[in-house]
Protein backbone atom coordinates (compact mmCIF):
# COMPACT_ATOMS: atom_id res chain seq x y z
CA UNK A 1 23.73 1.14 -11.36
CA UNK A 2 22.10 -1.98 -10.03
CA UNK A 3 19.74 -3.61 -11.87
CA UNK A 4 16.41 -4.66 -10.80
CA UNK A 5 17.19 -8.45 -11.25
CA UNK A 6 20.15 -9.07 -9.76
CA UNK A 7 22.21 -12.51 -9.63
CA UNK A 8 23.45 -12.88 -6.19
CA UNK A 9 25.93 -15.66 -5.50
CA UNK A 10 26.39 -14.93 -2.01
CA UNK A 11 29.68 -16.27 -0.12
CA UNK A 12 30.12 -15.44 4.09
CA UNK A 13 33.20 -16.38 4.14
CA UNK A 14 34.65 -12.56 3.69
CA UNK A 15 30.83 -10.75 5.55
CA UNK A 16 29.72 -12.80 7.84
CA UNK A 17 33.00 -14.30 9.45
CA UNK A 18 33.73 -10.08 9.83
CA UNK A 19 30.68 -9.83 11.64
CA UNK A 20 32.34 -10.57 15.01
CA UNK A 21 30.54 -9.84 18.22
CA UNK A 22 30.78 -7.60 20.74
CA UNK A 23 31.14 -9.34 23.46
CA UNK A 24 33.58 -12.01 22.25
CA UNK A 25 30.31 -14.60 23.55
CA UNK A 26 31.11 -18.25 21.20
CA UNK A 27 27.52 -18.31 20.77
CA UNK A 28 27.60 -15.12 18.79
CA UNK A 29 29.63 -15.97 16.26
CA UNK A 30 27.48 -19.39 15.13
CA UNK A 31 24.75 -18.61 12.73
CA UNK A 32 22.21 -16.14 14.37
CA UNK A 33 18.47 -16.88 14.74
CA UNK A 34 16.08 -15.39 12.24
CA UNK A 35 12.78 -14.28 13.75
CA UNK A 36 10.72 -12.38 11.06
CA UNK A 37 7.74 -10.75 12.41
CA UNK A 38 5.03 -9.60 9.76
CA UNK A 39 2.05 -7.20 10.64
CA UNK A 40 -1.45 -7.84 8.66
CA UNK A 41 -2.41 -4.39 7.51
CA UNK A 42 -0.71 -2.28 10.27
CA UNK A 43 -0.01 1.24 8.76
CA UNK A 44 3.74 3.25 8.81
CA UNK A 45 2.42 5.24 12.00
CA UNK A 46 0.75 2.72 13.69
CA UNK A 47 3.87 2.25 16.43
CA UNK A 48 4.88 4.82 18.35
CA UNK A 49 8.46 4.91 17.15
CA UNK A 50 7.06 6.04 13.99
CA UNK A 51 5.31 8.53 15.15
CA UNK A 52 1.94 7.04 16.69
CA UNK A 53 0.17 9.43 19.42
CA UNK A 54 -3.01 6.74 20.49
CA UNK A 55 -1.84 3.03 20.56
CA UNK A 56 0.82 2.07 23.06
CA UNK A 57 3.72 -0.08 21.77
CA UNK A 58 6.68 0.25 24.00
CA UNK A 59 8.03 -3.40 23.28
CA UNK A 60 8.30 -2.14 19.63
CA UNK A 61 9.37 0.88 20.46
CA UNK A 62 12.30 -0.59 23.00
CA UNK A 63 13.04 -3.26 19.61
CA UNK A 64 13.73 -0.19 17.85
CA UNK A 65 15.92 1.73 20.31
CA UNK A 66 17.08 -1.54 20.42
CA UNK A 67 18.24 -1.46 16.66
CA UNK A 68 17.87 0.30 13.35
CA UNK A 69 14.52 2.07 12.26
CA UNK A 70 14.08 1.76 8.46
CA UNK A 71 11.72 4.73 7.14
CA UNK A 72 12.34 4.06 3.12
CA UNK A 73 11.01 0.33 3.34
CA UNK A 74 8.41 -1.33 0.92
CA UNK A 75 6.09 -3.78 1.34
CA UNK A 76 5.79 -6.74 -1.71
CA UNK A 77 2.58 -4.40 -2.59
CA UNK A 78 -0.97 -3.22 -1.91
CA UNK A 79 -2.59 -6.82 -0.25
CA UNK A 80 -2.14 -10.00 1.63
CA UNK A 81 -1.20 -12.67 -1.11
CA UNK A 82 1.06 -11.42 -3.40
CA UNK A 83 2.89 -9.70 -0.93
CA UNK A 84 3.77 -12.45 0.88
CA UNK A 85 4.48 -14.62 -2.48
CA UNK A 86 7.11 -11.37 -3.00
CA UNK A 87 8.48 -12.08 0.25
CA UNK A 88 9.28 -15.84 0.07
CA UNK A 89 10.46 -15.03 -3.62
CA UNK A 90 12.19 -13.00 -4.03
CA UNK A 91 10.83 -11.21 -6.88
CA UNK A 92 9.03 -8.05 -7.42
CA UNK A 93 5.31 -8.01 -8.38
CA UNK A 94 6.42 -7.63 -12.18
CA UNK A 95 7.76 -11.14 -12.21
CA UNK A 96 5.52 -12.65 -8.97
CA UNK A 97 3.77 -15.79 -9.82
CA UNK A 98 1.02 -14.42 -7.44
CA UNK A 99 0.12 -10.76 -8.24
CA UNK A 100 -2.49 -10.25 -6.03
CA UNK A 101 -5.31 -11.97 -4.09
CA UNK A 102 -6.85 -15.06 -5.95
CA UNK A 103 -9.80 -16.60 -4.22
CA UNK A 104 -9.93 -19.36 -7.17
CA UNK A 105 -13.46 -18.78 -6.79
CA UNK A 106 -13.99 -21.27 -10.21
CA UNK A 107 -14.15 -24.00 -7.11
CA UNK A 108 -17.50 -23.22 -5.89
CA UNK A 109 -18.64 -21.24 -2.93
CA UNK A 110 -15.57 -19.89 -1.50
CA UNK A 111 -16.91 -17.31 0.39
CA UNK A 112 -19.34 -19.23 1.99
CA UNK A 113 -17.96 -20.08 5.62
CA UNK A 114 -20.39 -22.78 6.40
CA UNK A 115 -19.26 -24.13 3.38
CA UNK A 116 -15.62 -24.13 3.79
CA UNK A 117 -16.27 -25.43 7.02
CA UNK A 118 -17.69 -28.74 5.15
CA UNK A 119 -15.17 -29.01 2.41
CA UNK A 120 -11.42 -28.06 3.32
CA UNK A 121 -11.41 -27.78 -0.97
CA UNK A 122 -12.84 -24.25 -0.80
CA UNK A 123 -10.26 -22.83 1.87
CA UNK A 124 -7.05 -20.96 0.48
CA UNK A 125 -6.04 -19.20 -2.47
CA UNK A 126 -3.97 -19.83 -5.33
CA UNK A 127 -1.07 -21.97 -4.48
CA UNK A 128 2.51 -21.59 -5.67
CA UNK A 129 3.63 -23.66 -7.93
CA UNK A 130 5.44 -26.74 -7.66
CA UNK A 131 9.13 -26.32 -7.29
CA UNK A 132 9.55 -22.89 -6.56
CA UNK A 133 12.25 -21.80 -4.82
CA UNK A 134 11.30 -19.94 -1.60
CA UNK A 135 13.35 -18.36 1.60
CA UNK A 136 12.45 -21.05 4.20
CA UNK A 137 13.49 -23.79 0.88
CA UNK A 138 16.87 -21.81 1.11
CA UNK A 139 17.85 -21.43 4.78
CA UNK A 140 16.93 -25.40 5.11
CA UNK A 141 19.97 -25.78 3.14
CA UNK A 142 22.06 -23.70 5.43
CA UNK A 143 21.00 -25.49 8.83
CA UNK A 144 17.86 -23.97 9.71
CA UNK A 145 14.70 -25.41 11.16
CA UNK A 146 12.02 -23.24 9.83
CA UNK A 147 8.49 -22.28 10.80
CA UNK A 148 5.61 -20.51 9.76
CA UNK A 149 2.80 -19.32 12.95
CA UNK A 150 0.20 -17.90 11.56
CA UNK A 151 -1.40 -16.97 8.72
CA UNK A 152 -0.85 -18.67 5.09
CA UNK A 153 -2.43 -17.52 1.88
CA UNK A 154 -0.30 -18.84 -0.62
CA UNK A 155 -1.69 -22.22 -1.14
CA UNK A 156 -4.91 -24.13 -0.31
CA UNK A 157 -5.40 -27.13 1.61
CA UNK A 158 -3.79 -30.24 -0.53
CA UNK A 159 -2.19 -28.09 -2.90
CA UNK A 160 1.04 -27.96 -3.86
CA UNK A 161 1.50 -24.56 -2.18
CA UNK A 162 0.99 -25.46 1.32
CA UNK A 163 3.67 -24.36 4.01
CA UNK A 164 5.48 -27.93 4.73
CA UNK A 165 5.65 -28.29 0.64
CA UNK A 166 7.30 -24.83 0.58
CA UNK A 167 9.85 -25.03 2.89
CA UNK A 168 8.60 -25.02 5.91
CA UNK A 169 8.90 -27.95 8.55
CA UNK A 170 6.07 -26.39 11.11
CA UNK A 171 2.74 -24.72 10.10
CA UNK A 172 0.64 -23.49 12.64
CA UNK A 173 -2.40 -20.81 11.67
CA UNK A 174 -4.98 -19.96 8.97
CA UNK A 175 -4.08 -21.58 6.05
CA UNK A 176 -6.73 -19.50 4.13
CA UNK A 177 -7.06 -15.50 4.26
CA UNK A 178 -11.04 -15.82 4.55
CA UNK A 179 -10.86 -17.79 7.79
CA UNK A 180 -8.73 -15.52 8.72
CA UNK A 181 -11.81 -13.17 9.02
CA UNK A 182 -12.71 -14.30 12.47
CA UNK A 183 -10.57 -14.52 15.20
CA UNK A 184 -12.53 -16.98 17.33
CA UNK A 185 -12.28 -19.61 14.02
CA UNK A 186 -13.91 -23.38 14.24
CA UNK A 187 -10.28 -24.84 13.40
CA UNK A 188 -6.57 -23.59 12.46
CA UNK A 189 -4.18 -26.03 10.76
CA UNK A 190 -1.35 -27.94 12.28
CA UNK A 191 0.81 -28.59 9.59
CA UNK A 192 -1.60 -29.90 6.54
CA UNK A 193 -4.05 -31.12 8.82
CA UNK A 194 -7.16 -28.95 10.48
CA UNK A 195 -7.20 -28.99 14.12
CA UNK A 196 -10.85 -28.07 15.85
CA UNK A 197 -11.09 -25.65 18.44
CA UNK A 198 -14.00 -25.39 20.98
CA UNK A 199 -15.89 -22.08 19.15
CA UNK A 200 -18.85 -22.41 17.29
CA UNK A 201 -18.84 -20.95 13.67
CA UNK A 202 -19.82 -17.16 13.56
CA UNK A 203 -20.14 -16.50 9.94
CA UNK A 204 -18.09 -13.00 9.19
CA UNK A 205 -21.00 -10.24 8.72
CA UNK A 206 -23.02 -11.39 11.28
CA UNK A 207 -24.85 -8.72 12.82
CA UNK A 208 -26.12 -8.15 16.44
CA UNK A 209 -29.79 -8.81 16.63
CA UNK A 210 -31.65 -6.53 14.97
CA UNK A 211 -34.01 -5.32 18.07
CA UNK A 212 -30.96 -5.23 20.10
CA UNK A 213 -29.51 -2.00 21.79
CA UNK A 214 -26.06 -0.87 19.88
CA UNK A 215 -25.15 0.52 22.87
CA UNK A 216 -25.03 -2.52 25.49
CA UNK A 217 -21.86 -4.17 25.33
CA UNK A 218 -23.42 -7.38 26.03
CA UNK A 219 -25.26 -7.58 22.94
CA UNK A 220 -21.62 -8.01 21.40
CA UNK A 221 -20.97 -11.90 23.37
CA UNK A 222 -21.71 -13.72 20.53
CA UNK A 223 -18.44 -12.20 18.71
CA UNK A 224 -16.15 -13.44 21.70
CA UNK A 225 -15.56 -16.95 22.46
CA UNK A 226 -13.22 -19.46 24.07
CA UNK A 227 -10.02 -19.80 22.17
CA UNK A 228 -8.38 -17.02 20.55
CA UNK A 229 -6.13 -17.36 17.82
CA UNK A 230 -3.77 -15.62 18.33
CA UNK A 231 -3.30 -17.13 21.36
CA UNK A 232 -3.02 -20.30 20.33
CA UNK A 233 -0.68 -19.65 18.03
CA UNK A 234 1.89 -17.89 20.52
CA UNK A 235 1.58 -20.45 22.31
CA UNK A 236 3.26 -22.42 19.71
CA UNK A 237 5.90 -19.77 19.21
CA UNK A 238 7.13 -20.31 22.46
CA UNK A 239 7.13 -24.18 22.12
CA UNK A 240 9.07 -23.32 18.47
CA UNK A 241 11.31 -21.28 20.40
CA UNK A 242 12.17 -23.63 23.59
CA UNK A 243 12.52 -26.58 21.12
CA UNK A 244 14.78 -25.99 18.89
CA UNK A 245 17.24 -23.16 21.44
CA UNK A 246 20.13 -25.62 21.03
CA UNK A 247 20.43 -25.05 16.62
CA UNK A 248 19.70 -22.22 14.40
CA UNK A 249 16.16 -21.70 13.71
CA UNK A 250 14.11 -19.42 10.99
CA UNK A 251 10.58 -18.58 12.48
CA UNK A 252 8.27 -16.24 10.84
CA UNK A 253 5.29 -15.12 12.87
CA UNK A 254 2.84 -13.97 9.79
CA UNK A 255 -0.13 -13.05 12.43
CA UNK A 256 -3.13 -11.81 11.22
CA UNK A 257 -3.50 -8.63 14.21
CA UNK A 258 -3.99 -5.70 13.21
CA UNK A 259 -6.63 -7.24 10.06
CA UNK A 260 -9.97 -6.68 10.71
CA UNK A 261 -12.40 -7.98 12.38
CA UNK A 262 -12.28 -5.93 15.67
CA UNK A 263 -11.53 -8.57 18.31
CA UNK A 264 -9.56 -8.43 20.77
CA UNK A 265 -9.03 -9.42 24.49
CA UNK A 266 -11.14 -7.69 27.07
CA UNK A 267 -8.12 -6.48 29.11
CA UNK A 268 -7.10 -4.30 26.62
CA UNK A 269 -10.24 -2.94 24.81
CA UNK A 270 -11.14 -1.62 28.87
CA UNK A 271 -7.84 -0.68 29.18
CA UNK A 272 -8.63 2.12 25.98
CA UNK A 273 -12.06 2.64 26.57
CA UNK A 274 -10.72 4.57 29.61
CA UNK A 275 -8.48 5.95 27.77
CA UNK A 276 -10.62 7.25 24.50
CA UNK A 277 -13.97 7.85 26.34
CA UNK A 278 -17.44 6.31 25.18
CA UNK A 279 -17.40 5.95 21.12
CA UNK A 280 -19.80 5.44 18.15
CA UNK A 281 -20.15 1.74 17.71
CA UNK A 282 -19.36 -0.05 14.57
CA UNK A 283 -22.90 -1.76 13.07
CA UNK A 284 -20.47 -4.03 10.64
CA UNK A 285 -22.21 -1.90 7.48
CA UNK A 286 -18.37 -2.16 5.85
CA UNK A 287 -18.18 -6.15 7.00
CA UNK A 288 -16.72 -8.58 9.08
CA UNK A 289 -18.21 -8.16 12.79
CA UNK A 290 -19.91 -5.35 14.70
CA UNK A 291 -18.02 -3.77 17.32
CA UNK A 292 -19.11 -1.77 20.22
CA UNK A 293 -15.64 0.29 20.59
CA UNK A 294 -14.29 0.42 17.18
CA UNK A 295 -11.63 2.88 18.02
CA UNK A 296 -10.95 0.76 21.47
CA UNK A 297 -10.83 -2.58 20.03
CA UNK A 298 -7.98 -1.70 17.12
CA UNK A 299 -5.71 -0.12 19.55
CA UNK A 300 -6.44 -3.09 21.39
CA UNK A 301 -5.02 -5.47 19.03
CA UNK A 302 -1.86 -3.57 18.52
CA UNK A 303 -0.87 -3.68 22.63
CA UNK A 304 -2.16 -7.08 22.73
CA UNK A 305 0.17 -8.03 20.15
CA UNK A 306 3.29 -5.55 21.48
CA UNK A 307 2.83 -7.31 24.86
CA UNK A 308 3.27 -10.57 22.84
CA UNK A 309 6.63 -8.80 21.27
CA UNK A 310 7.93 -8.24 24.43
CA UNK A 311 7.11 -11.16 26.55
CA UNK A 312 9.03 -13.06 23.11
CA UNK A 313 11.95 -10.70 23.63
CA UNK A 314 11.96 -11.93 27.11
CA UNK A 315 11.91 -15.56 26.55
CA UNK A 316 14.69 -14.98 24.10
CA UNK A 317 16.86 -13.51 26.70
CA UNK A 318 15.91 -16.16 29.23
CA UNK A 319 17.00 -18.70 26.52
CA UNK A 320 20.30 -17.35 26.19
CA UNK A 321 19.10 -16.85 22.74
CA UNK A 322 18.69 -12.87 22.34
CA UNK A 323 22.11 -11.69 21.45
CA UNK A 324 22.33 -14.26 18.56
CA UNK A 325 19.33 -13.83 17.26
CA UNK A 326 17.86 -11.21 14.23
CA UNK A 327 14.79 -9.69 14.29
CA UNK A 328 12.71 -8.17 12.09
CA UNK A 329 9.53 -6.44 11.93
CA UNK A 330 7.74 -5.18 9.34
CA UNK A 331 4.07 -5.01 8.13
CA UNK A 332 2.32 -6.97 4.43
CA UNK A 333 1.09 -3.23 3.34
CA UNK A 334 -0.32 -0.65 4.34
CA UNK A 335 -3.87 0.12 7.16
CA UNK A 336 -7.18 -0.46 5.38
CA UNK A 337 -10.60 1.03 5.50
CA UNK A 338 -13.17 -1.36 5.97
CA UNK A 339 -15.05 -3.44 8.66
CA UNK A 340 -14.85 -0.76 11.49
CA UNK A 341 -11.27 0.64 11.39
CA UNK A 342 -10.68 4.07 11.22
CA UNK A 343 -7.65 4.56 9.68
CA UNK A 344 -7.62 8.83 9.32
CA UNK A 345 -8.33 8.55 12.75
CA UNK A 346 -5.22 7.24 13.92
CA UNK A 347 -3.47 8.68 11.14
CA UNK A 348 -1.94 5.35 10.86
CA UNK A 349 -0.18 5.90 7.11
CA UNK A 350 1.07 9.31 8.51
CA UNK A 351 3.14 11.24 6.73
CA UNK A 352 1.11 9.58 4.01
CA UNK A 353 -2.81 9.70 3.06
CA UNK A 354 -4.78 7.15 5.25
CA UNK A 355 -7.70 7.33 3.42
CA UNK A 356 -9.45 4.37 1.79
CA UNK A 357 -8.06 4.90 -1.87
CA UNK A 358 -4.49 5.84 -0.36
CA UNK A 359 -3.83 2.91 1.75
CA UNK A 360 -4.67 -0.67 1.81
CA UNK A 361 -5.22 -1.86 -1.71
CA UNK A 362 -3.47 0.96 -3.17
CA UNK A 363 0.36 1.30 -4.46
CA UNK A 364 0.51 4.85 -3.13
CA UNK A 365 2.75 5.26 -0.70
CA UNK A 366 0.24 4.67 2.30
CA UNK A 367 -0.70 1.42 0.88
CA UNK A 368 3.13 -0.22 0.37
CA UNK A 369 5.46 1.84 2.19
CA UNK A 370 5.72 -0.03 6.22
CA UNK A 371 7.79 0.43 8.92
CA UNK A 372 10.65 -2.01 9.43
CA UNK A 373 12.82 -2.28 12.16
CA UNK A 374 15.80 -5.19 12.62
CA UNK A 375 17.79 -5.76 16.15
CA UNK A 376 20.43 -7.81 16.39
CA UNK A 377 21.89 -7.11 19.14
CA UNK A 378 25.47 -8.48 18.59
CA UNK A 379 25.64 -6.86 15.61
CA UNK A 380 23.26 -3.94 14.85
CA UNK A 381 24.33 -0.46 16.26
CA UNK A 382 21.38 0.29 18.87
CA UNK A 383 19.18 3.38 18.15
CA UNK A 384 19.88 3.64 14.21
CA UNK A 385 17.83 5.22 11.58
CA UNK A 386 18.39 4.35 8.14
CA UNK A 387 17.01 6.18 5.14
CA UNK A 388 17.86 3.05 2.46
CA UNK A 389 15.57 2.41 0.00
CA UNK A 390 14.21 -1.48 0.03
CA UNK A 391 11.40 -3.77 -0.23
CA UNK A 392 10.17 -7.10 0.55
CA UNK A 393 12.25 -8.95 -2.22
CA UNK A 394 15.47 -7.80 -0.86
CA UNK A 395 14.59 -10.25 2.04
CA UNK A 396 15.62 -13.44 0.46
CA UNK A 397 19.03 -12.03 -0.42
CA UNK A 398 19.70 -10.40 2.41
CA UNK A 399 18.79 -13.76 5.16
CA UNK A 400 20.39 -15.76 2.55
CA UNK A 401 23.49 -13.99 3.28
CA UNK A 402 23.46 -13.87 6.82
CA UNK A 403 22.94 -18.07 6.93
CA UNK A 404 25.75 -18.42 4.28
CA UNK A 405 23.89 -19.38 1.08
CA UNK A 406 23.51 -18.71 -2.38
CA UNK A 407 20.24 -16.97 -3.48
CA UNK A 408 19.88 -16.59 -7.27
CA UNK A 409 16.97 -15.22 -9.52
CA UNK A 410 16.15 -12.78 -7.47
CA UNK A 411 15.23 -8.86 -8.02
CA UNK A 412 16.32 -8.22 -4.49
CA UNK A 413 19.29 -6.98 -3.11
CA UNK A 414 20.88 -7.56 0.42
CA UNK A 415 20.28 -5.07 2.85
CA UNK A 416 23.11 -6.75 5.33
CA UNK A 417 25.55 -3.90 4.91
CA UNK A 418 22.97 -1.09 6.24
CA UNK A 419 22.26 -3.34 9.08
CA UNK A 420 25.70 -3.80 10.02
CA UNK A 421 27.00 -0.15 9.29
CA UNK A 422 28.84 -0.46 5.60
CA UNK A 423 28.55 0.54 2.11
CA UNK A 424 25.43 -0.53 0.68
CA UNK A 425 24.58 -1.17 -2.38
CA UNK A 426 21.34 0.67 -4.09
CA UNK A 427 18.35 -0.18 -6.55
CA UNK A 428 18.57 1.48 -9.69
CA UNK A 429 14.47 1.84 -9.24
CA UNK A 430 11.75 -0.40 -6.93
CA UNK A 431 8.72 -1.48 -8.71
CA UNK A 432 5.28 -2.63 -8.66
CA UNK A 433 2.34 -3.78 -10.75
CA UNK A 434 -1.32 -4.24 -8.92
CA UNK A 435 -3.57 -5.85 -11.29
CA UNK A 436 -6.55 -5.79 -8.96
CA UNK A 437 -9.66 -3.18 -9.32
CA UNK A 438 -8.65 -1.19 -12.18
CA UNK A 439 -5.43 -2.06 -12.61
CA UNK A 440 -2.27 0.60 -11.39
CA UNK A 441 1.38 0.27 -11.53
CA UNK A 442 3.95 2.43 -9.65
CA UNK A 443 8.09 3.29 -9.44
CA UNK A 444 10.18 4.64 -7.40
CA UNK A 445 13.63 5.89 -8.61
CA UNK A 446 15.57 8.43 -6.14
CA UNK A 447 12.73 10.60 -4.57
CA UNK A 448 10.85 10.18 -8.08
CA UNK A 449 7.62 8.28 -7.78
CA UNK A 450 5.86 7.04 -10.85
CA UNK A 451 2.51 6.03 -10.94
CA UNK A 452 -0.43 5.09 -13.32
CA UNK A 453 -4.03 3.91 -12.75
CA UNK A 454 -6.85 2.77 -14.70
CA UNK A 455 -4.79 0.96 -16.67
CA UNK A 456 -7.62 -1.80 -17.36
CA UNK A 457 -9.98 1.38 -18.30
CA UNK A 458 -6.85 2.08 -21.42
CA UNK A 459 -5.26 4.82 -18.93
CA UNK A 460 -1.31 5.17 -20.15
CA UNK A 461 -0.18 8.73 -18.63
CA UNK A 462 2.03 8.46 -16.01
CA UNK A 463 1.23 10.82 -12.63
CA UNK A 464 5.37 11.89 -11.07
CA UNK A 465 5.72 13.15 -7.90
CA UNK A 466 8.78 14.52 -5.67
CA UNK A 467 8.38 12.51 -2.28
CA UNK A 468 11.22 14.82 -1.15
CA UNK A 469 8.69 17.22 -1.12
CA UNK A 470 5.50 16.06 -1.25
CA UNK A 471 4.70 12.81 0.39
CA UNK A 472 1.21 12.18 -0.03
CA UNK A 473 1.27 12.30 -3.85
CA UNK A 474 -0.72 15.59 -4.11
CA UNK A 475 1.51 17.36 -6.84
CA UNK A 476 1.67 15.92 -10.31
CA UNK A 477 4.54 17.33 -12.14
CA UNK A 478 4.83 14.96 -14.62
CA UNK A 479 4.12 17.89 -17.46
CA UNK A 480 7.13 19.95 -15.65
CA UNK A 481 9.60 16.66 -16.11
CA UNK A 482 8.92 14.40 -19.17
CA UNK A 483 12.38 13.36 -19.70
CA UNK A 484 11.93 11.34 -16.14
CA UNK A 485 8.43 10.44 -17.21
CA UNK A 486 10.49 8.85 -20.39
CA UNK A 487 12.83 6.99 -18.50
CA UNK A 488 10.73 5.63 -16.09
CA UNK A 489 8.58 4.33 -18.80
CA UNK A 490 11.36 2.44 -20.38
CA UNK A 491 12.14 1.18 -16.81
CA UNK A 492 8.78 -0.14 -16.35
CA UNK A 493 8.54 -2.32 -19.40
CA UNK A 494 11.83 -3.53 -18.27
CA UNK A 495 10.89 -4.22 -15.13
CA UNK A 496 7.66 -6.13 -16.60
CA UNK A 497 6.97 -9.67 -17.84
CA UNK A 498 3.71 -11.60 -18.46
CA UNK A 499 2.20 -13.10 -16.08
CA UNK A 500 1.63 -16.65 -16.26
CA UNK A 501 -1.85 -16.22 -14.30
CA UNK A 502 -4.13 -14.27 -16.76
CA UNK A 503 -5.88 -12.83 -14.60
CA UNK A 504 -3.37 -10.71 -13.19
CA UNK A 505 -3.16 -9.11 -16.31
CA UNK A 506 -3.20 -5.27 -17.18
């Protein structure tokens, strides 16, 4: 059996110089591109080669015929922050620095827009700390140019946890999580420095006027303005891309679609208003911004994005760049329930609950298991499915790897030979530790899924369930199985240190 911290001293010289290519192309056998593409709060059956029936994706979908399908995959857990601190890592949410979101609200008023707006000091969250060793840190030492597009959250403005001072030599997005909260934003950040855009600050839970008619599209303007983020910042994918064609490259695209708030381009909220009919608007009672198609608008978002996918995909092959290059995409956790999405409506966690309680925020399975899918198309057998069991901190080990470096202290372990058809190794058990709201922790060993809550209200019982057979967590048999109960107790202690931030304590 594995453990879950695993030493990896990883040496290509017997994988990766194996990995020839297909087509005998030079270019193919250099060191591949790494393009990582991370969904904010997209749900396991939010694509349609998951099993979607509303939202359109056929660039995903194609990626995925393209490549393998993962449908055991894990997200670094239940939010934003600490997932993506997993992520660049390496190291499971029992031995994170960052265990979940930490507005480091001891500054002043972080939550105050107008206010960050004034002082860059209230933007961001908790940074990582000096000298940590991170992905992009690691894949600089193999060759790679790296870059982060979009959205940050591991490290506020002037900290030591900023992108360029964690490995990355190009930043481009939201540094902070909050600003992320509009779409149309005053400023994003160019590396550490902001850079202004022409919209006006619209505070996030700003209402329409309150003698207005909820029903009049136009009464909605003042939520749509003149520069988009995320068009500005595939804009500076594509430069990324063009500029640096000629040497290996590591570019993760951390965009903040399908988050909430509701915005998205015109084309393609008319394009499923015709589609879904007239709908209830959203008043913005749950936050962020009112929205006159609710339903509309988050579909929107998705084949806004997908079209972004594919028009990538296309510069990539235009490039000469597509057949040595890896892709992956994958989503931070699971769909949430607040500021007009409607998460049971889609079904977007489906097989798994959607429900606020089951998804976002939550270490059920709706909340951290995501679809991932990887092409590579000189490598990766086109139209796979694979049933491995991973997670976010197998990442590290597995990219490290492909470029030909060492990672070490890691809990991860390389997913490379599933991707490339051999024997993989497997976890002993995946785990997870949320100390937000009440406090929960979860495991997963085989189909066996542990999981206890309250734990800051002095809950210890543990609930079990067979995902084999039940999915969506509805069966507790941990009374019919306390010998697994037992061991997965031990595991999670194991699998446990202290946290060095009190306040992710449990």
């Amino acid at each position: 059996m594995n453990k879950i911290r695993v030493l990896l001293s990883v040496a290509l010289a017997g994988t990766v110089s194996g990995l020839t290519a297909r087509n005998g192309d030079a270019s193919a056998k250099s060191k591949p591109n790494i393009i990582y593409i991370l969904a904010d709060d997209l749900g396991f059956a939010d694509l349609g080669c998951y099993g979607q029936q509303r939202i359109e994706t056929p660039n995903i979908d194609r990626l995925a015929s393209k490549g393998i399908r993962f449908t055991q995959h894990y997200s670094g857990t239940a939010v934003s922050a600490p997932s993506r601190c997993v992520l660049f890592t390496g190291k499971h949410t029992g031995h994170a620095y960052i265990r979940g979101n930490d507005e480091m609200g001891e500054r002043g008023n972080v939550w105050s827009h107008e206010a960050m707006l004034a002082d860059s000091s209230l933007e961001g969250q908790r940074p990582l700390p000096k000298g940590t060793v991170t992905l992009p840190l690691i894949l600089k030492k193999a060759g790679y140019t790296t870059a982060c597009i979009g959205k940050w959250g591991l490290g506020y403005p002037g900290s030591e946890g900023t992108p360029n001072k964690m490995g990355f030599d190009f930043f481009y997005g939201y540094n902070c999580q909050r600003q992320a909260h509009t779409y149309y934003p005053p400023f994003l950040y160019r590396n550490e420095k902001r850079e202004y855009l022409s919209n006006k600050l619209v505070a996030p839970n700003t209402k329409i006027d309150s003698d207005a008619d909820s029903l009049d599209p136009k009464n909605y303007s003042k939520f749509v303005q003149k520069e988009y983020a995320p068009d500005l910042m595939f804009k500076e994918i594509t430069t990324f891309v063009r500029e640096n064609r000629k040497n290996p490259f590591f570019m993760i695209w951390t965009t903040p679609v399908p988050h909430v708030p509701l915005q998205a381009p015109e084309k393609w909220i008319q394009h499923y208003v015709n589609k879904f009919g007239d709908e209830t608007p959203y008043t913005g009672n749950k936050g962020y911004f009112p929205c006159r198609y609710p339903h509309a608008t988050y579909a929107a978002m998705i084949s806004y994005w997908d079209e972004q996918i594919g028009a990538l995909i296309q510069q990539l092959k235009d490039l000469g760049l597509y057949e040595n290059t890896l892709i992956i995409f994958t989503s931070d956790n699971g769909p949430t329930f607040n500021g007009g999405s409607d998460s049971p409506w889609f079904d977007s966690a489906k097989p798994f609950k959607s429900e606020s309680g089951w998804g976002k925020a939550s270490i059920r399975e709706g909340g951290i298991r995501v679809p991932m899918i990887a092409c590579w198309p000189s490598k990766i057998k086109p139209g796979t499915t694979s049933n491995h069991i991973s997670a976010f901190w197998d990442v590290m080990p597995t990219l490290a790897e492909i470029a030909g470096v060492k990672a070490t202290d890691t809990d991860g372990i390389s997913f490379l030979p599933t991707l490339v058809g051999k024997k993989q190794p497997e976890h002993e058990y995946l785990y997870w530790e949320y100390p937000e709201g009440d406090g929960s922790k979860a495991i997963r060993m085989g189909n066996w899924k542990g999981y206890i809550s309250n734990i800051k209200k002095g809950n210890k019982t543990m609930e079990l369930y067979d995902l084999g057979i039940d999915p969506r967590e509805q069966i507790n048999v941990a009374d019919k199985h306390p010998d697994i109960v037992k061991k997965m107790e031990l595991k999670m202690k194991e699998a446990h240190e202290e946290p060095v931030i009190k306040k992710f304590a449990m």
